[in-house]
PDB file of N, CA and C in Angstrom:
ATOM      1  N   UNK A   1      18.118 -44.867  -6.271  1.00  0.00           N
ATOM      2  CA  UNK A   1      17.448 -43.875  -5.470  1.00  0.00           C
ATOM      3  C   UNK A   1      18.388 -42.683  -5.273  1.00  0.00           C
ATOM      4  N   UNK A   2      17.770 -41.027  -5.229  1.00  0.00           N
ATOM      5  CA  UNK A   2      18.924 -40.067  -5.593  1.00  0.00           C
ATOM      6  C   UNK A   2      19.197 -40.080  -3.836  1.00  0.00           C
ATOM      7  N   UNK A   3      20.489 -39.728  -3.567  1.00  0.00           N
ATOM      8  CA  UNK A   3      20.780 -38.856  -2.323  1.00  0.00           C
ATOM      9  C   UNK A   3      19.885 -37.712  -2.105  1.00  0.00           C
ATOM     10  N   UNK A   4      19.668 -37.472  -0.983  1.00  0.00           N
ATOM     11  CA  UNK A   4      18.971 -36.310  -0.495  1.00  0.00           C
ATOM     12  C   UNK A   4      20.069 -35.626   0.041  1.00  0.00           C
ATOM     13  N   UNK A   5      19.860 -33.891  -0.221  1.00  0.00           N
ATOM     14  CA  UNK A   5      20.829 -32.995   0.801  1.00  0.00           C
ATOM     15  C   UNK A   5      20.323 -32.513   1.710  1.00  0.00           C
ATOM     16  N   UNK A   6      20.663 -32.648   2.864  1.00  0.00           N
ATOM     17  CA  UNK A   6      20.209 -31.044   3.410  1.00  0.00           C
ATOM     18  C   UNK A   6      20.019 -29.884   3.494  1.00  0.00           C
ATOM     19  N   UNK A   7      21.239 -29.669   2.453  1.00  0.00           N
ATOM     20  CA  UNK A   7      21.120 -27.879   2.611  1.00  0.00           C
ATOM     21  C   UNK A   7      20.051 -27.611   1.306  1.00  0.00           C
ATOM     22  N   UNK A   8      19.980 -28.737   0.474  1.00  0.00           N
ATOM     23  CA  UNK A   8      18.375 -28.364  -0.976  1.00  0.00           C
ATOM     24  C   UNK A   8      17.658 -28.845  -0.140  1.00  0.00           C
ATOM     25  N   UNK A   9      17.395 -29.648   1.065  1.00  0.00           N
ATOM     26  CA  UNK A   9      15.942 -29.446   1.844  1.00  0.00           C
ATOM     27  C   UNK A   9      15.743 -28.262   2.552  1.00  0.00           C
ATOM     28  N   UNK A  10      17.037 -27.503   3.112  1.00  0.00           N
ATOM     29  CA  UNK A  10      16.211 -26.513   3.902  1.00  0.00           C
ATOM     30  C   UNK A  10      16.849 -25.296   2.999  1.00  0.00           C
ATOM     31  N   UNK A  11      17.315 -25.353   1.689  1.00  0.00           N
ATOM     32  CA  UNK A  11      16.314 -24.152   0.842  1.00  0.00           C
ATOM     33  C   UNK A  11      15.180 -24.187   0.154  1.00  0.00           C
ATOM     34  N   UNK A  12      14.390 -25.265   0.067  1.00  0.00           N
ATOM     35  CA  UNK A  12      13.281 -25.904  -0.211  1.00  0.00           C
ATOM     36  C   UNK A  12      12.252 -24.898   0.271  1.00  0.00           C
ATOM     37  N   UNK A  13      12.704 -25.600   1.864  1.00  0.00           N
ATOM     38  CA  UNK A  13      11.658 -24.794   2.861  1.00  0.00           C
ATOM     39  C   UNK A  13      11.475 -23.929   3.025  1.00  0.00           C
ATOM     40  N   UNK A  14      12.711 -22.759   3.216  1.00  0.00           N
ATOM     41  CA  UNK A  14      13.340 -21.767   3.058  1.00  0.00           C
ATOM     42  C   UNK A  14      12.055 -21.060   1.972  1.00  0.00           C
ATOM     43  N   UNK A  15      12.601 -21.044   1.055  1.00  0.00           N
ATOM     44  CA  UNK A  15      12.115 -20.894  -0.827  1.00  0.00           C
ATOM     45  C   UNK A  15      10.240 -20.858  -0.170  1.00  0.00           C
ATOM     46  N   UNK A  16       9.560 -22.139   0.146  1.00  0.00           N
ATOM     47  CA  UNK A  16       8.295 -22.048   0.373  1.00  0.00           C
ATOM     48  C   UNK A  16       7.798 -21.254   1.645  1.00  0.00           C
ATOM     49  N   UNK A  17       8.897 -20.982   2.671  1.00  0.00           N
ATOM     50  CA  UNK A  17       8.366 -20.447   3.483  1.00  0.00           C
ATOM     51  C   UNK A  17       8.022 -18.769   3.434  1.00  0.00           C
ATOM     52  N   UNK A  18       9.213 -18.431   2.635  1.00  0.00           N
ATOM     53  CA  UNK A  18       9.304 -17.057   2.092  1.00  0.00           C
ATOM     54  C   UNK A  18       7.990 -16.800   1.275  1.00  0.00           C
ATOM     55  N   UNK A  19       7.509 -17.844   0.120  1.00  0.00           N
ATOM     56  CA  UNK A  19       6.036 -17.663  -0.748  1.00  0.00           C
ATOM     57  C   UNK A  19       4.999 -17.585   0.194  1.00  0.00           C
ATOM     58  N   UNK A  20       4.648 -18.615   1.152  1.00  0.00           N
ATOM     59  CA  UNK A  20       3.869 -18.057   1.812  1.00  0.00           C
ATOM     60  C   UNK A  20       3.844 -16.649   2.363  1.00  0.00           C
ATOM     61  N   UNK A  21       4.699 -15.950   2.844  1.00  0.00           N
ATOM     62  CA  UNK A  21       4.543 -15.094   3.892  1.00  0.00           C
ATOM     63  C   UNK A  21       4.399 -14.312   2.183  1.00  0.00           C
ATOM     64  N   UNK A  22       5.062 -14.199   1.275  1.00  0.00           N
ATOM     65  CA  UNK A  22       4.878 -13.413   0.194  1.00  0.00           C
ATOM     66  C   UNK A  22       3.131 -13.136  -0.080  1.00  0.00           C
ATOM     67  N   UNK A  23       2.496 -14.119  -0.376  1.00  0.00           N
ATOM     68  CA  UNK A  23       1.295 -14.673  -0.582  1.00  0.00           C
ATOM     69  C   UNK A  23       0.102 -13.737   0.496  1.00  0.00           C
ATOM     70  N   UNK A  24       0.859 -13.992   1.337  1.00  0.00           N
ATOM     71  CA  UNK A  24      -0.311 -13.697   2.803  1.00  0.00           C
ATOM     72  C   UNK A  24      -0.228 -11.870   2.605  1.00  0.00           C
ATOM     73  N   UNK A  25       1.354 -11.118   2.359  1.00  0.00           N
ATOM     74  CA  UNK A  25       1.567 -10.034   2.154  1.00  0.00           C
ATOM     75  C   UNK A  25       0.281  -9.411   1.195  1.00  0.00           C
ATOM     76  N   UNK A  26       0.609 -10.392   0.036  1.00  0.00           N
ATOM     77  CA  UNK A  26       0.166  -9.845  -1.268  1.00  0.00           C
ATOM     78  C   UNK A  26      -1.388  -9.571  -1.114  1.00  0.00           C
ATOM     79  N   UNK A  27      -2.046 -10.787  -0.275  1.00  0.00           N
ATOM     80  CA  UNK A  27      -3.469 -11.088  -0.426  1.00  0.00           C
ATOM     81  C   UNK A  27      -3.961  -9.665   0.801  1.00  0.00           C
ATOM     82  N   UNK A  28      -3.272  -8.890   1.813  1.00  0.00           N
ATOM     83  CA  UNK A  28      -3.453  -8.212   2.724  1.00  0.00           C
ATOM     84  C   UNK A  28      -3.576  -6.716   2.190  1.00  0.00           C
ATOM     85  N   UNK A  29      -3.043  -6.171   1.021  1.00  0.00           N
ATOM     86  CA  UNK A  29      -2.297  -5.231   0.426  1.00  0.00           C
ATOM     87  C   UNK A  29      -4.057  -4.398   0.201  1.00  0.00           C
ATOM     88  N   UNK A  30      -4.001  -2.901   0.319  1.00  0.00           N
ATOM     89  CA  UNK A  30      -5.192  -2.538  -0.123  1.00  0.00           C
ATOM     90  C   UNK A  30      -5.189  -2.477  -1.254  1.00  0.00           C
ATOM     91  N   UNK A  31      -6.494  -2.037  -1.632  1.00  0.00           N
ATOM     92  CA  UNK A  31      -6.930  -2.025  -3.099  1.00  0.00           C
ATOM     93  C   UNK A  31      -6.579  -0.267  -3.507  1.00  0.00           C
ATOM     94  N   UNK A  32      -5.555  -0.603  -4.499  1.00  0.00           N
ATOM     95  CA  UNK A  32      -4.615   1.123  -4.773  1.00  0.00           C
ATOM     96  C   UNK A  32      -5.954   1.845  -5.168  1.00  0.00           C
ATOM     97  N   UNK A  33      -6.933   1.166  -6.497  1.00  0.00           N
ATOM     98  CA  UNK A  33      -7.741   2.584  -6.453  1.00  0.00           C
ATOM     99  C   UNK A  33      -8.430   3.399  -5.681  1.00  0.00           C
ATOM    100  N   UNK A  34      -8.760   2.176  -4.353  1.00  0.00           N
ATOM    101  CA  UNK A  34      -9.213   3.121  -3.093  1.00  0.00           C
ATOM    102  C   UNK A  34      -8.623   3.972  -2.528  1.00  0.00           C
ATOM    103  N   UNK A  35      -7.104   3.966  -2.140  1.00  0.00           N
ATOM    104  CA  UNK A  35      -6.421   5.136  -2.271  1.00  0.00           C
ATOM    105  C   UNK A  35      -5.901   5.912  -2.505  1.00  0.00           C
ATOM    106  N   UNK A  36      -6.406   5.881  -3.887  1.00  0.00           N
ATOM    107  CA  UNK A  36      -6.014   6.926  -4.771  1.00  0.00           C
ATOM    108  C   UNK A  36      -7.466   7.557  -4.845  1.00  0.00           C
ATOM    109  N   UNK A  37      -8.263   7.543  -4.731  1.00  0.00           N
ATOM    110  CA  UNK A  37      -9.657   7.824  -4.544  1.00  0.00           C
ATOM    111  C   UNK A  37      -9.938   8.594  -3.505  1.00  0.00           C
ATOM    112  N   UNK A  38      -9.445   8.207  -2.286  1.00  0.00           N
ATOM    113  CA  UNK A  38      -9.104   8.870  -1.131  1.00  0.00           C
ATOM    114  C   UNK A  38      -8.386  10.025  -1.450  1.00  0.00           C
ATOM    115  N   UNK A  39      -7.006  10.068  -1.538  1.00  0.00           N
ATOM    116  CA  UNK A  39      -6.205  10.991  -2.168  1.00  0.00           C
ATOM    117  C   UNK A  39      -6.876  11.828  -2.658  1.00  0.00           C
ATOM    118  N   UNK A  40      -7.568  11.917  -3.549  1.00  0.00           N
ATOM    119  CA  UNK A  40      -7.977  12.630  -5.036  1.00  0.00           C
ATOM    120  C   UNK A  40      -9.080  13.666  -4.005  1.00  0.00           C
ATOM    121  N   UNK A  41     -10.169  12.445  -2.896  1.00  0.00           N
ATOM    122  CA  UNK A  41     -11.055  13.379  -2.299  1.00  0.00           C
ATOM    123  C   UNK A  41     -10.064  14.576  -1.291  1.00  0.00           C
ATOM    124  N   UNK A  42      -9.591  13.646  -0.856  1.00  0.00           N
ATOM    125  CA  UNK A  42      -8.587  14.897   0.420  1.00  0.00           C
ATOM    126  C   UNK A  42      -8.362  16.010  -0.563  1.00  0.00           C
ATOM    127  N   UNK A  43      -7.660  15.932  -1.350  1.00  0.00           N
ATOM    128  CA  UNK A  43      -6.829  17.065  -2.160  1.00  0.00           C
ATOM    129  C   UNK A  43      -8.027  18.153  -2.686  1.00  0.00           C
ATOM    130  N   UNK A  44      -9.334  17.154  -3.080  1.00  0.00           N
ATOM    131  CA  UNK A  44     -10.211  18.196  -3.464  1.00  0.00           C
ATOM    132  C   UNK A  44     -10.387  18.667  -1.994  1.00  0.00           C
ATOM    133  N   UNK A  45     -10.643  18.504  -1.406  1.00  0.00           N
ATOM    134  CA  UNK A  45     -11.380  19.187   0.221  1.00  0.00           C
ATOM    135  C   UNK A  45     -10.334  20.050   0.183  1.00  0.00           C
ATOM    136  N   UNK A  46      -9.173  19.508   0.053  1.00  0.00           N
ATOM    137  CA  UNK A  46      -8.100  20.885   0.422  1.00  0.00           C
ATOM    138  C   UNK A  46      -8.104  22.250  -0.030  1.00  0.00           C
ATOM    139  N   UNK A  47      -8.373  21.611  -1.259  1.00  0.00           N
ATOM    140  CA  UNK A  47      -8.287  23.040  -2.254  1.00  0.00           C
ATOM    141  C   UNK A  47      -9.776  24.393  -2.611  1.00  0.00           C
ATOM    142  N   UNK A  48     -10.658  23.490  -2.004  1.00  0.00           N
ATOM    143  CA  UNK A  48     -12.053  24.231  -1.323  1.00  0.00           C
ATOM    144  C   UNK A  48     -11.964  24.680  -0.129  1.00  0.00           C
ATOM    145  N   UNK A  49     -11.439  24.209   0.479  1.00  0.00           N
ATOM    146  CA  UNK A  49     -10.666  24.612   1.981  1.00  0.00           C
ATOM    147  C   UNK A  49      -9.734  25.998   1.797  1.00  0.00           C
ATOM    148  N   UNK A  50      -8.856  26.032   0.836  1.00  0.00           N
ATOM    149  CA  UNK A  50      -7.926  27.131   0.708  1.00  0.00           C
ATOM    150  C   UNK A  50      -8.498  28.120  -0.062  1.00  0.00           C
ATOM    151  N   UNK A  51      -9.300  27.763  -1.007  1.00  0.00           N
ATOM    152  CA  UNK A  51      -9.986  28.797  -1.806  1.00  0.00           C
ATOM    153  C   UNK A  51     -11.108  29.619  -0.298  1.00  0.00           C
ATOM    154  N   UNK A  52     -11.705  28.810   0.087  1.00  0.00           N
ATOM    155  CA  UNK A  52     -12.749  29.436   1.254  1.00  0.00           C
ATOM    156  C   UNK A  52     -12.108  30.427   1.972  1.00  0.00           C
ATOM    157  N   UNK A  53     -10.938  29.799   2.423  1.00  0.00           N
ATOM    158  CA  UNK A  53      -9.763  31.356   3.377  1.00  0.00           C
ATOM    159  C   UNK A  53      -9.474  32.438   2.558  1.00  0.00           C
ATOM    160  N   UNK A  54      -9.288  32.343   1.368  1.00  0.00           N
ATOM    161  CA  UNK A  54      -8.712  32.933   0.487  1.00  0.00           C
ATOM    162  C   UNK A  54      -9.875  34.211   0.001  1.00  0.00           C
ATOM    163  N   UNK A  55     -11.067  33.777   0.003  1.00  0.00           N
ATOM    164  CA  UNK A  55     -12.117  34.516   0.351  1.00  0.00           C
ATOM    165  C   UNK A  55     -12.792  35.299   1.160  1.00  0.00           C
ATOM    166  N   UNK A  56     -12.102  34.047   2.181  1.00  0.00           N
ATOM    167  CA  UNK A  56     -12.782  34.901   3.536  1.00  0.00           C
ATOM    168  C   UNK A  56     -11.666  35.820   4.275  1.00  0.00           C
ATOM    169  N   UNK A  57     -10.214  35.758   3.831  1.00  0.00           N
ATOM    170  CA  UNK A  57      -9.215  36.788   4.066  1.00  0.00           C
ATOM    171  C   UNK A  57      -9.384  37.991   3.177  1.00  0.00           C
ATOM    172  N   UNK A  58      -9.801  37.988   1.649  1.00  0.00           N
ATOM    173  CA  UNK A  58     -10.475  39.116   1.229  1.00  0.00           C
ATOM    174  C   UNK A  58     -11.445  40.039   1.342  1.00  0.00           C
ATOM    175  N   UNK A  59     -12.253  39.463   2.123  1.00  0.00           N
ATOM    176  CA  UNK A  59     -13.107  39.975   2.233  1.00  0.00           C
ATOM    177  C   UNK A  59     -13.204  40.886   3.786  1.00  0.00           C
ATOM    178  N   UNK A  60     -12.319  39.806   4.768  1.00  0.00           N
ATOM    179  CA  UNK A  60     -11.805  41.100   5.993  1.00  0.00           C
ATOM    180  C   UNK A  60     -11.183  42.299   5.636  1.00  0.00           C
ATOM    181  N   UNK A  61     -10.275  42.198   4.640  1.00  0.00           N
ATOM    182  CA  UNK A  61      -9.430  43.231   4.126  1.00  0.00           C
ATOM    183  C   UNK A  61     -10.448  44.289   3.815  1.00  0.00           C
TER     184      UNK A  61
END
């Protein structure tokens, strides 16, 4: 029968306790194309946004 250690049982645990919390991280994480989708809309709004001033400062002039 092998010896057991302690210190390979509690990097064992160690080792699995870290995967879980890895796991739970991973499964929580958003979904990137949604925010990059997001992104993409903001940036358009922005740039209809700046063009609109950009118009409407010409046109005070």
């Amino acid at each position: 029968m092998a010896k057991r250690h302690p210190r390979a049982c509690y990097i064992s645990q160690t080792m699995i306790a870290a995967m879980s919390v890895f796991i739970a991280k991973f499964q929580n994480t958003p979904d990137v194309s949604a925010v990059m989708q997001a992104i993409t809309t903001i940036q358009s709004d922005l740039k209809t946004t700046a063009e609109t001033v950009q118009f409407t400062a010409m046109r005070i002039q």
